[in-house]
C-alpha atoms as a PDB file:
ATOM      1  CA  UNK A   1     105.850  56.668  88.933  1.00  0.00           C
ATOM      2  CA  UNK A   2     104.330  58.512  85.746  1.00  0.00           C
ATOM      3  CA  UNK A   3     106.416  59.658  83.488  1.00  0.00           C
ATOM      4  CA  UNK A   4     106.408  61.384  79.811  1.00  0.00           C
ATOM      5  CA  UNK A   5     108.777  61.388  77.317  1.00  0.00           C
ATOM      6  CA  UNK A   6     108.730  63.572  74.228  1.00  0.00           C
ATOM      7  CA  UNK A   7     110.348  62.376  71.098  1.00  0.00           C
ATOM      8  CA  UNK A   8     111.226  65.620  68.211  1.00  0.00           C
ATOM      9  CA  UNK A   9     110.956  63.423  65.080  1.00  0.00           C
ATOM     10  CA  UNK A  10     111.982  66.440  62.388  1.00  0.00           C
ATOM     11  CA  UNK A  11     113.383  69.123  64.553  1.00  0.00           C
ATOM     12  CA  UNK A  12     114.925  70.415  60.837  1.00  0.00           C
ATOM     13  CA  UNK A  13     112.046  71.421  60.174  1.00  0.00           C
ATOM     14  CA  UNK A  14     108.918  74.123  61.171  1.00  0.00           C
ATOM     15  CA  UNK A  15     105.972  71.939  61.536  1.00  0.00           C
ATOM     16  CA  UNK A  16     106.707  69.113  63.723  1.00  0.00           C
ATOM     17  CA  UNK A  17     106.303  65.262  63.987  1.00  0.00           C
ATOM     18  CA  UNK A  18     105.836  65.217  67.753  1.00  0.00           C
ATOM     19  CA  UNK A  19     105.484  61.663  69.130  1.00  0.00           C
ATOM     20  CA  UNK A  20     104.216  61.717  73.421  1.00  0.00           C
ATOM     21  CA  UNK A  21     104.256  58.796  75.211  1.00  0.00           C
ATOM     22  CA  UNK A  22     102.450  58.452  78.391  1.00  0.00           C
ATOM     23  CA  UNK A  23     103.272  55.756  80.587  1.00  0.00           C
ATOM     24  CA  UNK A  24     100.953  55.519  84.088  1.00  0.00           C
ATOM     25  CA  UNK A  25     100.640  52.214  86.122  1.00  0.00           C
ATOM     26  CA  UNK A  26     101.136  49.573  83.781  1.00  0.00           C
ATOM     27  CA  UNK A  27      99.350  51.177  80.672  1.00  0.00           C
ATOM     28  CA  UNK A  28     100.985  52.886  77.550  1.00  0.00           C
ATOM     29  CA  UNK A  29      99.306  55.044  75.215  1.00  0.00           C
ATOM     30  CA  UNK A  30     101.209  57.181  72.249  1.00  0.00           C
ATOM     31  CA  UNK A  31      99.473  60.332  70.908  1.00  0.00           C
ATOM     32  CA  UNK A  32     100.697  61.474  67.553  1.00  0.00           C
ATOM     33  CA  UNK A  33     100.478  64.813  66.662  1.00  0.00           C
ATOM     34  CA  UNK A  34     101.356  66.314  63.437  1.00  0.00           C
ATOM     35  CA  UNK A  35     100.965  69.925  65.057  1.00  0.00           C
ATOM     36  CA  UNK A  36     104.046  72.280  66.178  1.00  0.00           C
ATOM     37  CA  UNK A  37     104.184  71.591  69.819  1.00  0.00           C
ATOM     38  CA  UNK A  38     105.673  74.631  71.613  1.00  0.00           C
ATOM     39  CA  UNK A  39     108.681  73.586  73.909  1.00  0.00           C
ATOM     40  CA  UNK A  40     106.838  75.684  76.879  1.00  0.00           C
ATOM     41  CA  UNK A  41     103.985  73.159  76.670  1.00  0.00           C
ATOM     42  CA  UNK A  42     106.299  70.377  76.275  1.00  0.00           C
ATOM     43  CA  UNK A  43     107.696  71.440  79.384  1.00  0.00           C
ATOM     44  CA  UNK A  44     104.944  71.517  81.982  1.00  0.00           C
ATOM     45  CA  UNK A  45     104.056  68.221  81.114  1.00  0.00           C
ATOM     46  CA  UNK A  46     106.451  66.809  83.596  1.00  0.00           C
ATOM     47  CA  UNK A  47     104.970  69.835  86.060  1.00  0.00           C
ATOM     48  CA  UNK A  48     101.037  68.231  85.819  1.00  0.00           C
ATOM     49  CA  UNK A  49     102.565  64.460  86.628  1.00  0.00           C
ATOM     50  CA  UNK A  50     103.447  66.250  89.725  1.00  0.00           C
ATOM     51  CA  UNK A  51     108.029  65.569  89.053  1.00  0.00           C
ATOM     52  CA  UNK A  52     109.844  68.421  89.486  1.00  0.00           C
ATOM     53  CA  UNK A  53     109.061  71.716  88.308  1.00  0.00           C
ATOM     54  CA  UNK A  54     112.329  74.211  87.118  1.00  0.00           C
ATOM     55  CA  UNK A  55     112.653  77.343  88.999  1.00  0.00           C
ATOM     56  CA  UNK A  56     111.833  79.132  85.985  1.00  0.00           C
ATOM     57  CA  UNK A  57     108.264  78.664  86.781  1.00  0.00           C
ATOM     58  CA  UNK A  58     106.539  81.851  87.739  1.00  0.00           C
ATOM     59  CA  UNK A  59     103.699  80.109  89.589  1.00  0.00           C
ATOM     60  CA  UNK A  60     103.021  80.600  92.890  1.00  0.00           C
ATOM     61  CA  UNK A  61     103.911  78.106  95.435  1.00  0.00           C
ATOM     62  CA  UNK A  62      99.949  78.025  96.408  1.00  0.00           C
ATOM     63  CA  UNK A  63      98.967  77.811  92.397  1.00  0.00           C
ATOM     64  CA  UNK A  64     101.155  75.053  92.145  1.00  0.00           C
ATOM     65  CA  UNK A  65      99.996  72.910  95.066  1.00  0.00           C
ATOM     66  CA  UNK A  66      96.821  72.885  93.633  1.00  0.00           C
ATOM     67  CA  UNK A  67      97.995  71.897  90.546  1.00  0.00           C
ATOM     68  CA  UNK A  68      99.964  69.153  92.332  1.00  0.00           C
ATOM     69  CA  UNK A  69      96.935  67.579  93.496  1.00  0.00           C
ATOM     70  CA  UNK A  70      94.761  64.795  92.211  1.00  0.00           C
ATOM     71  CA  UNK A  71      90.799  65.093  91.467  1.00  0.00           C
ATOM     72  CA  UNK A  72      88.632  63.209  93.872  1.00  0.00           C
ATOM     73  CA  UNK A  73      85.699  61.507  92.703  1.00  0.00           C
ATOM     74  CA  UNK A  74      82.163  63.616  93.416  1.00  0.00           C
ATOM     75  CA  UNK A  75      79.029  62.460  94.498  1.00  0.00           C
ATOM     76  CA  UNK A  76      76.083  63.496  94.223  1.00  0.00           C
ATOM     77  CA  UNK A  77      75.259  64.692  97.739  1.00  0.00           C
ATOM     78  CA  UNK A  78      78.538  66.715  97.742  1.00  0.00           C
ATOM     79  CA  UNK A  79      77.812  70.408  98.191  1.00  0.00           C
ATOM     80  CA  UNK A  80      78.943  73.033  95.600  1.00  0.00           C
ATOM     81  CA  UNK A  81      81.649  75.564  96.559  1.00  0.00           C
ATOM     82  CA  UNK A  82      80.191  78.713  98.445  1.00  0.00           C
ATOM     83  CA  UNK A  83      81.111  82.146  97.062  1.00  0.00           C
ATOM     84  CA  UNK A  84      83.568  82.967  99.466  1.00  0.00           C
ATOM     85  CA  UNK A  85      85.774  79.358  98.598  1.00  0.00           C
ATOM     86  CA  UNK A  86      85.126  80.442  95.386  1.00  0.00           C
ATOM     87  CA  UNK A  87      86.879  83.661  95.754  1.00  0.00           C
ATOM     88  CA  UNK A  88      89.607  82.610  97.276  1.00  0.00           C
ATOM     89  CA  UNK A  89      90.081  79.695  94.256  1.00  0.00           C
ATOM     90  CA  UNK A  90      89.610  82.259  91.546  1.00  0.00           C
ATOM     91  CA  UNK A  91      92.464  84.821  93.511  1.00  0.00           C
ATOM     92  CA  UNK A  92      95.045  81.991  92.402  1.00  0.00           C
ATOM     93  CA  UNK A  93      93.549  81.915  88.524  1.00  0.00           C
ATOM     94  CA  UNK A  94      94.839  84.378  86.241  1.00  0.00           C
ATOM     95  CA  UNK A  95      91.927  85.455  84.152  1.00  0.00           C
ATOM     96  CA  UNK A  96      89.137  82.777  85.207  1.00  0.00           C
ATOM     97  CA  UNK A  97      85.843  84.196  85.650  1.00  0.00           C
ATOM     98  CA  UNK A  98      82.985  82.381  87.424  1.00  0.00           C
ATOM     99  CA  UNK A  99      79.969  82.720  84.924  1.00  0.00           C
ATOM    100  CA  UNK A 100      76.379  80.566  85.329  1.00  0.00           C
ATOM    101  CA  UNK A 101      78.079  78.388  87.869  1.00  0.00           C
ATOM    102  CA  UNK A 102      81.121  77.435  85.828  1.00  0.00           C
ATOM    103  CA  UNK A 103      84.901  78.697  86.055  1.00  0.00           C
ATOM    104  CA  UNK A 104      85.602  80.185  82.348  1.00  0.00           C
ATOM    105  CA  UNK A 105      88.580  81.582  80.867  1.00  0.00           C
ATOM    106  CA  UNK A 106      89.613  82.303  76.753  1.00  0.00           C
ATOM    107  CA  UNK A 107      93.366  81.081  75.447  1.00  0.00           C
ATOM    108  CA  UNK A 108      94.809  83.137  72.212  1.00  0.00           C
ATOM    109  CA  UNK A 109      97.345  81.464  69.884  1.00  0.00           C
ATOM    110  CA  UNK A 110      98.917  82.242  67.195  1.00  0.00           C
ATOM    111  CA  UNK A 111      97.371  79.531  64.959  1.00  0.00           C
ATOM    112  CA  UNK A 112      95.061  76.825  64.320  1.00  0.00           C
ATOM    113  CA  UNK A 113      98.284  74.259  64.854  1.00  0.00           C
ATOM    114  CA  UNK A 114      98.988  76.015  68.401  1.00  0.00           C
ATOM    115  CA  UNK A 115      95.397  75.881  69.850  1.00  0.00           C
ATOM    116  CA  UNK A 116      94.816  72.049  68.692  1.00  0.00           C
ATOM    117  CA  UNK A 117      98.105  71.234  70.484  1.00  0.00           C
ATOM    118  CA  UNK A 118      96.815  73.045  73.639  1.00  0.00           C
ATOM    119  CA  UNK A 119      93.046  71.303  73.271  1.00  0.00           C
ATOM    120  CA  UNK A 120      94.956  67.812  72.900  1.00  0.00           C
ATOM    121  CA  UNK A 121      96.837  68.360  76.464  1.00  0.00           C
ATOM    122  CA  UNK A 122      93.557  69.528  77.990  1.00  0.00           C
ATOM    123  CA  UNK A 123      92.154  66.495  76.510  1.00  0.00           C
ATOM    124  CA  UNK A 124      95.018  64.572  78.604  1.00  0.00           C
ATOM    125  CA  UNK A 125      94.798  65.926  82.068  1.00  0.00           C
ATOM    126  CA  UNK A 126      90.829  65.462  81.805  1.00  0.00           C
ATOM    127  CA  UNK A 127      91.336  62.039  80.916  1.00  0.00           C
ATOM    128  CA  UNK A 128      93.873  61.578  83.619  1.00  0.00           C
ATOM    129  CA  UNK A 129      92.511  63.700  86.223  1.00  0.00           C
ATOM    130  CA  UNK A 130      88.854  61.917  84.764  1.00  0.00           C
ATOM    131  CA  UNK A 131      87.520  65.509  85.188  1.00  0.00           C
ATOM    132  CA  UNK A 132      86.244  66.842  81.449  1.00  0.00           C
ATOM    133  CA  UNK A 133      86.095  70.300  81.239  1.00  0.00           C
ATOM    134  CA  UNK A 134      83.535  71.429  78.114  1.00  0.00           C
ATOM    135  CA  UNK A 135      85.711  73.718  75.324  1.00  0.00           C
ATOM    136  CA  UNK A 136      85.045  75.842  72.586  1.00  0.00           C
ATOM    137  CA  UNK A 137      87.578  75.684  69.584  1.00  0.00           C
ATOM    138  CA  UNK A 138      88.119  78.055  67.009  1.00  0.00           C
ATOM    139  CA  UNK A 139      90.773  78.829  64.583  1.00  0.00           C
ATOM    140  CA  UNK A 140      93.201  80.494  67.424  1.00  0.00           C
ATOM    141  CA  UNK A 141      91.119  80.687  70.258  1.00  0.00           C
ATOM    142  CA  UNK A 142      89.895  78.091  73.030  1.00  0.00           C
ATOM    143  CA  UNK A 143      87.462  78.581  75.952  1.00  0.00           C
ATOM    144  CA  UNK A 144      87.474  75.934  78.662  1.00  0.00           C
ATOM    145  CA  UNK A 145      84.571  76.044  81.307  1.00  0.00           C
ATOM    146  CA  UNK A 146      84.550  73.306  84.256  1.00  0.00           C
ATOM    147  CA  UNK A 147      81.775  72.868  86.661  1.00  0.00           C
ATOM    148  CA  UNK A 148      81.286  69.614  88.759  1.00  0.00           C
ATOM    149  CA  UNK A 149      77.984  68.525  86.662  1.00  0.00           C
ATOM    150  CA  UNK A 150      77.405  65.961  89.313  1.00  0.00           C
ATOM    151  CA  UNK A 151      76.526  68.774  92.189  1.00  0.00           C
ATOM    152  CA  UNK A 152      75.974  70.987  89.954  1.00  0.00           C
ATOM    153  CA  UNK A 153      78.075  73.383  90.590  1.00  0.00           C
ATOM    154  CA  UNK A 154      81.409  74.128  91.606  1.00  0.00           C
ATOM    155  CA  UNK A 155      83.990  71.360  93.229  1.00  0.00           C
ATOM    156  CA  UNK A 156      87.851  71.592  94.450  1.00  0.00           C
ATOM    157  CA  UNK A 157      88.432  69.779  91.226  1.00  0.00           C
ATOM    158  CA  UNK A 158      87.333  72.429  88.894  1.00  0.00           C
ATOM    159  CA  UNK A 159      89.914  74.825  90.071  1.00  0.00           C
ATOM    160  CA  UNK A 160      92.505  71.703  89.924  1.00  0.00           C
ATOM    161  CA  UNK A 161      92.033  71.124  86.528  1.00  0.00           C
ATOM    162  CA  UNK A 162      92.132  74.950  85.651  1.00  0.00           C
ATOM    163  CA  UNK A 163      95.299  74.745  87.895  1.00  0.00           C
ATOM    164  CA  UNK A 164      97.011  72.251  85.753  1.00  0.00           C
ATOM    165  CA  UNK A 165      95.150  73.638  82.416  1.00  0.00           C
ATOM    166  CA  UNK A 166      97.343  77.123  83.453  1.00  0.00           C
ATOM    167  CA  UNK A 167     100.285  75.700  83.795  1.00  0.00           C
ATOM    168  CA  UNK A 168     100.609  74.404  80.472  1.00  0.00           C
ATOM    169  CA  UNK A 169     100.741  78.025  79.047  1.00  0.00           C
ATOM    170  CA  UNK A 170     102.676  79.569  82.316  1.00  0.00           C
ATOM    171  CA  UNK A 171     105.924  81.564  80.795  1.00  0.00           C
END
């Protein structure tokens, strides 16, 4: 079973020694980060390993099955999504737009401490879900775009990843 534990090294203070440990199959691997990580993101960690989410999740019960799932490897070969899949993909995303083939949407923070701690758990599910989304980082803003570069297009997985990617910033 996967499972994440978060360890609050100086909780007396407002910038935060934050230690995550990751534990899947046999392998360990500790991140450090020396950023405030807020408790909502914290939170929905244990939501993208697929345990039990709280009830005070405001997802949908559809949003969150796709966000449950796991990203299948793509071939080459594999058709892209047609519009109408698309569509009905982009009807669970909050404010993902389909642009030049790729599923696109902007995060706000409130500083550059915020958005690094929300590009290092993107970072994560794309290494877990082995599904890399490409992102554009500024001082409190972050764009993610996925596309399946292998059929150049669009695949389930795209709209997996931006499933999971959502519900680290759900309320």
């Amino acid at each position: 079973m996967n499972k994440i534990t978060l360890f609050f090294l100086r909780p007396d203070i407002n910038l935060y020694t934050h230690a995550v440990a990751i534990c899947s199959h046999f392998c360990t691997i500790i991140i450090w980060l020396s950023i405030p990580f807020p408790t909502a993101l914290a939170v929905r960690f244990d939501y993208l390993l697929g345990t039990k989410i709280t009830e005070e999740s405001t997802m949908g019960e559809t949003v969150s099955a796709l966000a449950a799932k796991r990203c299948k490897p793509c071939e080459g070969g594999t058709p892209p999504l047609g519009n109408e899949e698309i569509e009905r993909f982009l009807d669970l995303l909050t404010g993902w737009e389909h642009m030049d083939g790729s599923i696109v949407k902007r995060f706000e923070f409130r500083n550059y401490y915020q958005t690094m701690a929300f590009v290092n758990a993107v970072a994560w599910i794309a290494h877990t879900e082995d599904h890399h989304p490409d992102m554009e980082v500024s001082y409190r803003v972050c764009r993610v775009r996925y596309s399946t570069h292998a059929i150049n297009g669009l695949s389930e997985n795209d709209f997996i990843c931006a499933a999971k990617v959502e519900a680290l910033v759900a309320a």
